[in-house]
PDB file of N, CA and C in Angstrom:
ATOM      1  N   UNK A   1       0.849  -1.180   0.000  1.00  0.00           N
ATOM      2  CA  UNK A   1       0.000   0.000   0.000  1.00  0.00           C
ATOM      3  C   UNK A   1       0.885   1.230   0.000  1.00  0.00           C
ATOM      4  N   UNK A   2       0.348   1.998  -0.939  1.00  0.00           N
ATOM      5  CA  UNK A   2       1.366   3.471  -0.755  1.00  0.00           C
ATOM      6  C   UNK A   2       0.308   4.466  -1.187  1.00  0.00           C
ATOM      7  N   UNK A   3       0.660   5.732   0.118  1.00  0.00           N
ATOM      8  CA  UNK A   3       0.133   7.113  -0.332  1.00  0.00           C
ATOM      9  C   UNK A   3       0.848   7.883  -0.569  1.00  0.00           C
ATOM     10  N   UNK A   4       0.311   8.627  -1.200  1.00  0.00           N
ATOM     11  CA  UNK A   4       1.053   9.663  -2.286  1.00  0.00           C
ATOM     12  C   UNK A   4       0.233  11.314  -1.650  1.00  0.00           C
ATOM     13  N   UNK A   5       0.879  12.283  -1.300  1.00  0.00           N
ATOM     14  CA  UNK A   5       0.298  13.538  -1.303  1.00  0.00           C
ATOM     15  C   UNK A   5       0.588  14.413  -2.674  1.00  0.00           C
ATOM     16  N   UNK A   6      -0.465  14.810  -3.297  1.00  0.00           N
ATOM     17  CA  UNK A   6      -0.224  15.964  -4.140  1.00  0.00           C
ATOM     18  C   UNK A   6      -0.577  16.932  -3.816  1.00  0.00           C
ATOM     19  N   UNK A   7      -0.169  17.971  -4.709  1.00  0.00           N
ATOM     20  CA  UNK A   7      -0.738  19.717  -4.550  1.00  0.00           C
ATOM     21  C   UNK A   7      -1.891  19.409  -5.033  1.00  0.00           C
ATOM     22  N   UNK A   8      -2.708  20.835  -4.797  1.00  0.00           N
ATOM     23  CA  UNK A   8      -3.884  20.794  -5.193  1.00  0.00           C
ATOM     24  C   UNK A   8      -4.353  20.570  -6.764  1.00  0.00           C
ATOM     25  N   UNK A   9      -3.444  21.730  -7.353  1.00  0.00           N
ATOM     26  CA  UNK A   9      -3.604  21.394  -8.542  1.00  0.00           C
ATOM     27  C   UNK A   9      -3.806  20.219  -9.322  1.00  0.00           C
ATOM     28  N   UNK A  10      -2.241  19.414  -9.197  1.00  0.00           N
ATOM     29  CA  UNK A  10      -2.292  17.894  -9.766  1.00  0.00           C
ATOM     30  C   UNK A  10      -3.661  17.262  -9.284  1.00  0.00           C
ATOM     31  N   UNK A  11      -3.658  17.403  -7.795  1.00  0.00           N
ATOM     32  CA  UNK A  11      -4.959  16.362  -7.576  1.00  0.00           C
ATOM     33  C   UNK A  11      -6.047  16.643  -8.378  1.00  0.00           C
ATOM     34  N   UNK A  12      -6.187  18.390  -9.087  1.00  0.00           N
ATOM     35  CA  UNK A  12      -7.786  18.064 -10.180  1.00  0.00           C
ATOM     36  C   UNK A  12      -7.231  18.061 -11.171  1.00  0.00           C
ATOM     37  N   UNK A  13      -6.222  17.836 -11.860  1.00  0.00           N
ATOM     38  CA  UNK A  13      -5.755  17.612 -12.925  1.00  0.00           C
ATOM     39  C   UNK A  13      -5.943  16.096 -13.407  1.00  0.00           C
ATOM     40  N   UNK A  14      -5.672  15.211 -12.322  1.00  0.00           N
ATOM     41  CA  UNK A  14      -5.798  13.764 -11.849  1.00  0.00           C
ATOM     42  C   UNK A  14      -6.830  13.534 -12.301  1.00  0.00           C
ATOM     43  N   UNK A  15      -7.898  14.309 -10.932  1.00  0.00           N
ATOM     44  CA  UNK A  15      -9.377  14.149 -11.288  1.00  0.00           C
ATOM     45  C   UNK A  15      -9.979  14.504 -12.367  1.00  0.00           C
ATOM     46  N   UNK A  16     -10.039  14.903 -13.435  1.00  0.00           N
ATOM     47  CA  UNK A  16     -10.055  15.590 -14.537  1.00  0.00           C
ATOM     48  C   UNK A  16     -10.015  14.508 -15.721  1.00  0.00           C
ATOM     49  N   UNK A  17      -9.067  14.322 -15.672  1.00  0.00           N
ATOM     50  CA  UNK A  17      -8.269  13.114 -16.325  1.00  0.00           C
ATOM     51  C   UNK A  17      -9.592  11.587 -16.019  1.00  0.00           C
ATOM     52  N   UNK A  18      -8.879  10.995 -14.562  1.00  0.00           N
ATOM     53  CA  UNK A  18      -9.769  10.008 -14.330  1.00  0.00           C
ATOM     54  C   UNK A  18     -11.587  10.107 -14.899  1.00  0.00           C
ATOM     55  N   UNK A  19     -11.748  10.900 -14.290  1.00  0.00           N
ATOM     56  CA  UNK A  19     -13.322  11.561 -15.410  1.00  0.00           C
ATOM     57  C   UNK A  19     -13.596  11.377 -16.347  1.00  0.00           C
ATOM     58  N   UNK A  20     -12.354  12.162 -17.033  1.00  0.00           N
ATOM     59  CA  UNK A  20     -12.828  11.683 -18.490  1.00  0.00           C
ATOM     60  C   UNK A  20     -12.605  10.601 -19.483  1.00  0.00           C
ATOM     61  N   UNK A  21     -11.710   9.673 -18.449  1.00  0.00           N
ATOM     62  CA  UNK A  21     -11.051   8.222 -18.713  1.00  0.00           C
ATOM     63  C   UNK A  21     -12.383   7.034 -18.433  1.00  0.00           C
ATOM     64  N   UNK A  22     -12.780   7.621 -17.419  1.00  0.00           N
ATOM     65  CA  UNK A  22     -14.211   6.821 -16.358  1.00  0.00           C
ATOM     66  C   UNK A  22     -13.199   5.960 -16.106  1.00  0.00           C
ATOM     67  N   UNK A  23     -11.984   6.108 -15.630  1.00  0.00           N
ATOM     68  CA  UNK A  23     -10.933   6.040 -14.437  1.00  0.00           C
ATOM     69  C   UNK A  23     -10.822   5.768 -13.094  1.00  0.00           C
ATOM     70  N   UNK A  24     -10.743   5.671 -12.240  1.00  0.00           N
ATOM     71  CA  UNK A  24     -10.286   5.572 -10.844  1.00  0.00           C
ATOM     72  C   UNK A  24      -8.686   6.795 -11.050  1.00  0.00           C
ATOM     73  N   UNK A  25      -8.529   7.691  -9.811  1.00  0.00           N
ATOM     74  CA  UNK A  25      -7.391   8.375  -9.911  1.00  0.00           C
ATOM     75  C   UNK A  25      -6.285   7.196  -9.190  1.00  0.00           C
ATOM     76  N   UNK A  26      -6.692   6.096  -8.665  1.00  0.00           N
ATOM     77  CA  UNK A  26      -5.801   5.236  -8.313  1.00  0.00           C
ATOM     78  C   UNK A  26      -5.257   4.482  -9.676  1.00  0.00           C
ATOM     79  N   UNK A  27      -5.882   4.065 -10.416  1.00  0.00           N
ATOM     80  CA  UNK A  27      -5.947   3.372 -11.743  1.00  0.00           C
ATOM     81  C   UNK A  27      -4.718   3.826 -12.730  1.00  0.00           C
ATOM     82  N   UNK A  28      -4.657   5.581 -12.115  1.00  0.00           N
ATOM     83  CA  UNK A  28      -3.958   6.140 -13.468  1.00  0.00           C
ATOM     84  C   UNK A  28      -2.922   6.234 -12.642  1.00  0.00           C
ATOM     85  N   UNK A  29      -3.104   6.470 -11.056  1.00  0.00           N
ATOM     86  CA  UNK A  29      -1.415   6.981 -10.466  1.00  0.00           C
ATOM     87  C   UNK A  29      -0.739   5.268 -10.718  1.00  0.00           C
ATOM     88  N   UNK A  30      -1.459   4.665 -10.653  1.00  0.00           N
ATOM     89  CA  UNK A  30      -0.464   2.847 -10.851  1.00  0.00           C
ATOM     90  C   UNK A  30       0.013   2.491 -12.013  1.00  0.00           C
ATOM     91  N   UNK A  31      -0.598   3.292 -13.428  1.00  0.00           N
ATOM     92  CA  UNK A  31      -0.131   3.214 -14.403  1.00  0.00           C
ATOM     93  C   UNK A  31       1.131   3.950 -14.432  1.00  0.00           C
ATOM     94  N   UNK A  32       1.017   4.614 -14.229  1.00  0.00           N
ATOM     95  CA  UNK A  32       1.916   6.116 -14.433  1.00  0.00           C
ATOM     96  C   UNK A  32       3.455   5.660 -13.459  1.00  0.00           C
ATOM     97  N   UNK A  33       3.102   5.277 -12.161  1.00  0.00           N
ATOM     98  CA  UNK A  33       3.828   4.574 -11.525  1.00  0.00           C
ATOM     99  C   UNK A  33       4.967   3.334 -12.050  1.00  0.00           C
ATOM    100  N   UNK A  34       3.674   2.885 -12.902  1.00  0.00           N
ATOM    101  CA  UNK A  34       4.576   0.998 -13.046  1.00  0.00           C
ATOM    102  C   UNK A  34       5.180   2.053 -14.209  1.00  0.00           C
ATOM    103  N   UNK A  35       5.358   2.542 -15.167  1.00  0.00           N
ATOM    104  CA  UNK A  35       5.801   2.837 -16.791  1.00  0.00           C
ATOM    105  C   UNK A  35       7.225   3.562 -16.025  1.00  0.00           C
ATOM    106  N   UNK A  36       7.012   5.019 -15.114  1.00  0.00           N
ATOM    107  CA  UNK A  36       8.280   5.129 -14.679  1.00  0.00           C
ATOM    108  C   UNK A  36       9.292   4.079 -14.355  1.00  0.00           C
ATOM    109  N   UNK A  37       8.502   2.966 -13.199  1.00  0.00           N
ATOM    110  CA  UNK A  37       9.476   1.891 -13.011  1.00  0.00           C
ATOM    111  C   UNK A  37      10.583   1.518 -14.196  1.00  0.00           C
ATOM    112  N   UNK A  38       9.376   1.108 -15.345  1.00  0.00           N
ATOM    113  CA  UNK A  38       9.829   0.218 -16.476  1.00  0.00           C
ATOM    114  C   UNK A  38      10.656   0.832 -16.807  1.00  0.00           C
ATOM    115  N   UNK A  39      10.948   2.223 -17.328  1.00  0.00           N
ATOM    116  CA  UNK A  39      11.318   3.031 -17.796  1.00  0.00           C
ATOM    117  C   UNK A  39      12.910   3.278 -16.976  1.00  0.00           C
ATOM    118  N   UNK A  40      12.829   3.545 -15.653  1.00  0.00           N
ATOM    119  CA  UNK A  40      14.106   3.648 -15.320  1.00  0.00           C
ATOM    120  C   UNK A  40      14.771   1.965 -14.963  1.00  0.00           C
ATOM    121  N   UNK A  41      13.840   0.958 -14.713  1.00  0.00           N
ATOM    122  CA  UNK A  41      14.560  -0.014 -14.509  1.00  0.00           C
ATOM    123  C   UNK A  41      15.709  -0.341 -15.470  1.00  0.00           C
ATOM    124  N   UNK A  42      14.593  -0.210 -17.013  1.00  0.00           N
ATOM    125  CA  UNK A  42      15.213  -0.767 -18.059  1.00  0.00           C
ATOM    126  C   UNK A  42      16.554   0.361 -18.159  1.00  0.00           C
ATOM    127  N   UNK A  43      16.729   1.662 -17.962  1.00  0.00           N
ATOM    128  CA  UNK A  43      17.976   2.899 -18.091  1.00  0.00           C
ATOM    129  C   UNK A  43      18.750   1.886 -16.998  1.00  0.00           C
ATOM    130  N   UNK A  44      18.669   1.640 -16.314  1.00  0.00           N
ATOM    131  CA  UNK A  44      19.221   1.086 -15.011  1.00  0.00           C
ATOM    132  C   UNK A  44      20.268  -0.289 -15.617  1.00  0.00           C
ATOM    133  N   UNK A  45      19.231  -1.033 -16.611  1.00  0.00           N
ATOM    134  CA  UNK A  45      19.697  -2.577 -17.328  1.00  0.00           C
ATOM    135  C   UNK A  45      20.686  -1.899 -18.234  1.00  0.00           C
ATOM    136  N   UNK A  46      20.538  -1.239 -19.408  1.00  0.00           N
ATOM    137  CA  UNK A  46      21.244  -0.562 -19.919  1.00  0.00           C
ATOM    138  C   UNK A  46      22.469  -0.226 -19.741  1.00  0.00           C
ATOM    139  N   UNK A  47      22.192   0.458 -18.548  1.00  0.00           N
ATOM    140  CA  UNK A  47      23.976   1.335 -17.729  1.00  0.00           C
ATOM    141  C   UNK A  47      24.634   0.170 -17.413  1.00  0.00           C
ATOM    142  N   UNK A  48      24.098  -1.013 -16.862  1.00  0.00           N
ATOM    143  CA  UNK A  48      24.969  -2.161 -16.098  1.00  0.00           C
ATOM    144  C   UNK A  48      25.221  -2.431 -17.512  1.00  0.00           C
ATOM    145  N   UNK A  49      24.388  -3.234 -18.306  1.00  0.00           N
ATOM    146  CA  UNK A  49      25.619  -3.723 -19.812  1.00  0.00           C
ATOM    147  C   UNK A  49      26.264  -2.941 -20.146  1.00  0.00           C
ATOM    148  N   UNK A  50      26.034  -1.550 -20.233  1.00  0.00           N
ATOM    149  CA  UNK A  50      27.393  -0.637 -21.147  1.00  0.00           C
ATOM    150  C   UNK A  50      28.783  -1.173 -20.428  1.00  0.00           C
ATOM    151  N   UNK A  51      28.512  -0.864 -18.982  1.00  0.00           N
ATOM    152  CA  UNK A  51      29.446  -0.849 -17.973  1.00  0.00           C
ATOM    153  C   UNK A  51      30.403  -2.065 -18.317  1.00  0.00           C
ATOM    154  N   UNK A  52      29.342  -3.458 -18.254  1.00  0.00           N
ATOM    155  CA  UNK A  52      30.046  -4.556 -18.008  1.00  0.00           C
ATOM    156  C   UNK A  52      30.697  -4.814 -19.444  1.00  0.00           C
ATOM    157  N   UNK A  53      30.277  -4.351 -20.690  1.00  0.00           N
ATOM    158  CA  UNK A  53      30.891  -4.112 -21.595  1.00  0.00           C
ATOM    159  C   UNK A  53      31.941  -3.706 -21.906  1.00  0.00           C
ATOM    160  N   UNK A  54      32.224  -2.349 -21.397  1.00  0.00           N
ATOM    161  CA  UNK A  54      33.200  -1.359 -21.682  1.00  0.00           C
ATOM    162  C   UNK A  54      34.072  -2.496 -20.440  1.00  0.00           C
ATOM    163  N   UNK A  55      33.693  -2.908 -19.306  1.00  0.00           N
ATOM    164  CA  UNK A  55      34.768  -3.532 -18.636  1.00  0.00           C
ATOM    165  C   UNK A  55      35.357  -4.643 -19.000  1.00  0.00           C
ATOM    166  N   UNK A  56      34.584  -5.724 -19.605  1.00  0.00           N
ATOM    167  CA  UNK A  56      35.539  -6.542 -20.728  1.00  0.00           C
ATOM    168  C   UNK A  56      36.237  -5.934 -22.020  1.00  0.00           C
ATOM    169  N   UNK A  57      36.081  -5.324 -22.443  1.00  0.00           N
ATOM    170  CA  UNK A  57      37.043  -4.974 -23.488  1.00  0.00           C
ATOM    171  C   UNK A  57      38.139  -3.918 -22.995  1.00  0.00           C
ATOM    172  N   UNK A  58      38.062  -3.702 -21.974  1.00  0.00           N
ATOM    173  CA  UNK A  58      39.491  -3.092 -21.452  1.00  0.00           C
ATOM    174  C   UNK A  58      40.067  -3.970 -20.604  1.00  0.00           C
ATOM    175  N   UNK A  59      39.485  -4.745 -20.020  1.00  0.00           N
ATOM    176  CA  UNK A  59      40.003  -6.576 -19.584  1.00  0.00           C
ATOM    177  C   UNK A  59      40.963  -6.971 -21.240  1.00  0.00           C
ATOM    178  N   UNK A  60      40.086  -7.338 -22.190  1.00  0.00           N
ATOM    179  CA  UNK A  60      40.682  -7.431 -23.495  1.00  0.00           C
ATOM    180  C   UNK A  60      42.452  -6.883 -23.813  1.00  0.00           C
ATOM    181  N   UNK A  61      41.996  -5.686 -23.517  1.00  0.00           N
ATOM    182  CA  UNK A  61      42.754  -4.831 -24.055  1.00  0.00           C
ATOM    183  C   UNK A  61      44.295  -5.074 -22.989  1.00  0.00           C
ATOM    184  N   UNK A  62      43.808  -4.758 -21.992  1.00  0.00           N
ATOM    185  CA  UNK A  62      45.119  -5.175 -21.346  1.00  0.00           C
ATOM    186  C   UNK A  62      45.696  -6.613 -21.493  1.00  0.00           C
ATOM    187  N   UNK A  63      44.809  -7.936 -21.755  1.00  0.00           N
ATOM    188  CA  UNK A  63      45.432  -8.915 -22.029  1.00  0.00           C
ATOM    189  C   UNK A  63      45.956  -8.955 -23.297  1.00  0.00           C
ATOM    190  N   UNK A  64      46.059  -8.142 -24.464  1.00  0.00           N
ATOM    191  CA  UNK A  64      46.380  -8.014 -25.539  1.00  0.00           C
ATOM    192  C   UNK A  64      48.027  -7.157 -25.600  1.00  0.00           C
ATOM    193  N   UNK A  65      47.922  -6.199 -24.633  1.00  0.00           N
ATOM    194  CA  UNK A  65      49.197  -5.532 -24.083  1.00  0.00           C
ATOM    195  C   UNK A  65      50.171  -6.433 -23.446  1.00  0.00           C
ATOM    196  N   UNK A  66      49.400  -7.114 -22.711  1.00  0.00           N
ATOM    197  CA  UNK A  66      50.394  -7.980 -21.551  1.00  0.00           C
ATOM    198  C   UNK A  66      50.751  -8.790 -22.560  1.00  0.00           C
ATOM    199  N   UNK A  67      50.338  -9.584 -23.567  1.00  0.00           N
ATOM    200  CA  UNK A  67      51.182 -10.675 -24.972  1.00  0.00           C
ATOM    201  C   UNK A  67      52.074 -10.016 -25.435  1.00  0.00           C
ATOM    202  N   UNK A  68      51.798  -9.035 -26.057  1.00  0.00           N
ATOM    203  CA  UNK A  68      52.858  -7.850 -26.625  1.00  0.00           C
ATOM    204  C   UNK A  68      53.966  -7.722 -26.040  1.00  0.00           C
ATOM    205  N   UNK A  69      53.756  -7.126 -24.682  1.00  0.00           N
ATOM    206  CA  UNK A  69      55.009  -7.172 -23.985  1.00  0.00           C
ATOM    207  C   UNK A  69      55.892  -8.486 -23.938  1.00  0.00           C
ATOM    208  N   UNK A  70      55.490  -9.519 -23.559  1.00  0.00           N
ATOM    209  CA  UNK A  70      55.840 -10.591 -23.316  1.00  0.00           C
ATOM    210  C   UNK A  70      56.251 -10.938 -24.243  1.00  0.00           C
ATOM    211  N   UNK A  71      55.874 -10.829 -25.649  1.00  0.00           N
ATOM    212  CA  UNK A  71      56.562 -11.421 -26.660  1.00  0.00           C
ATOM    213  C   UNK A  71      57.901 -10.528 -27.351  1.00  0.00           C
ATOM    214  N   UNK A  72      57.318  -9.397 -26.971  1.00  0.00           N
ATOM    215  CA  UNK A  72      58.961  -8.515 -26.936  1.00  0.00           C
ATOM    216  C   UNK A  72      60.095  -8.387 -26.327  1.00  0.00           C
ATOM    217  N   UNK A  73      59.767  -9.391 -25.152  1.00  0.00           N
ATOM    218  CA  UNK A  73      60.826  -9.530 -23.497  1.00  0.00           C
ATOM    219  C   UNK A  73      61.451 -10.732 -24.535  1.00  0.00           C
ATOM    220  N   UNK A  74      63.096 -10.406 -24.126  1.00  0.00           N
ATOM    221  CA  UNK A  74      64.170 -11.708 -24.911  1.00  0.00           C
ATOM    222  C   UNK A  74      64.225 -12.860 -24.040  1.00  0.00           C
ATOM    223  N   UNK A  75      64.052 -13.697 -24.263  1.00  0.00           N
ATOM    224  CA  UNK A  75      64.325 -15.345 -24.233  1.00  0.00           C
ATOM    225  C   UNK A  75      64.918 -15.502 -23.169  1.00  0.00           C
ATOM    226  N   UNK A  76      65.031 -15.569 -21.827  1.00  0.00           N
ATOM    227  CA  UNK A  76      66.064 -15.924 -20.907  1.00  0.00           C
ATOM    228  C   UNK A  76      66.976 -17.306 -20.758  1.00  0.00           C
TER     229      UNK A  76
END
């Protein structure tokens, strides 16, 4: 269960809305609610793959350096 306080305004803006939806103003704040979720969850999924992305290929990258070197170090 969650309450929410609005200003006055929003609240007949809400009501307004729900009205002319033949709505519930609960109906529309749960919509409105879950889509933000979706919306930043999925920005949220996003940032972690870039991340884990960009962090293997600079994993990559340094194991590609570290051969290099190694194959340029002389023969002991």
């Amino acid at each position: 269960m969650l309450g929410v306080r609005l200003d006055s305004d929003l609240e007949e803006r809400l009501a307004a809305v729900a009205r002319t939806q033949g709505r519930s103003k609960s109906d529309i704040a749960r919509e409105a609610v879950r889509r933000y979720v979706e919306r930043h969850d999925e920005a949220f999924l996003a940032e972690a793959k870039r991340q884990s992305l960009a962090a293997a290929l600079q994993d990559s990258r340094a194991k590609d350096e570290d051969w290099a070197a190694m194959l340029a170090s002389p023969i002991a």
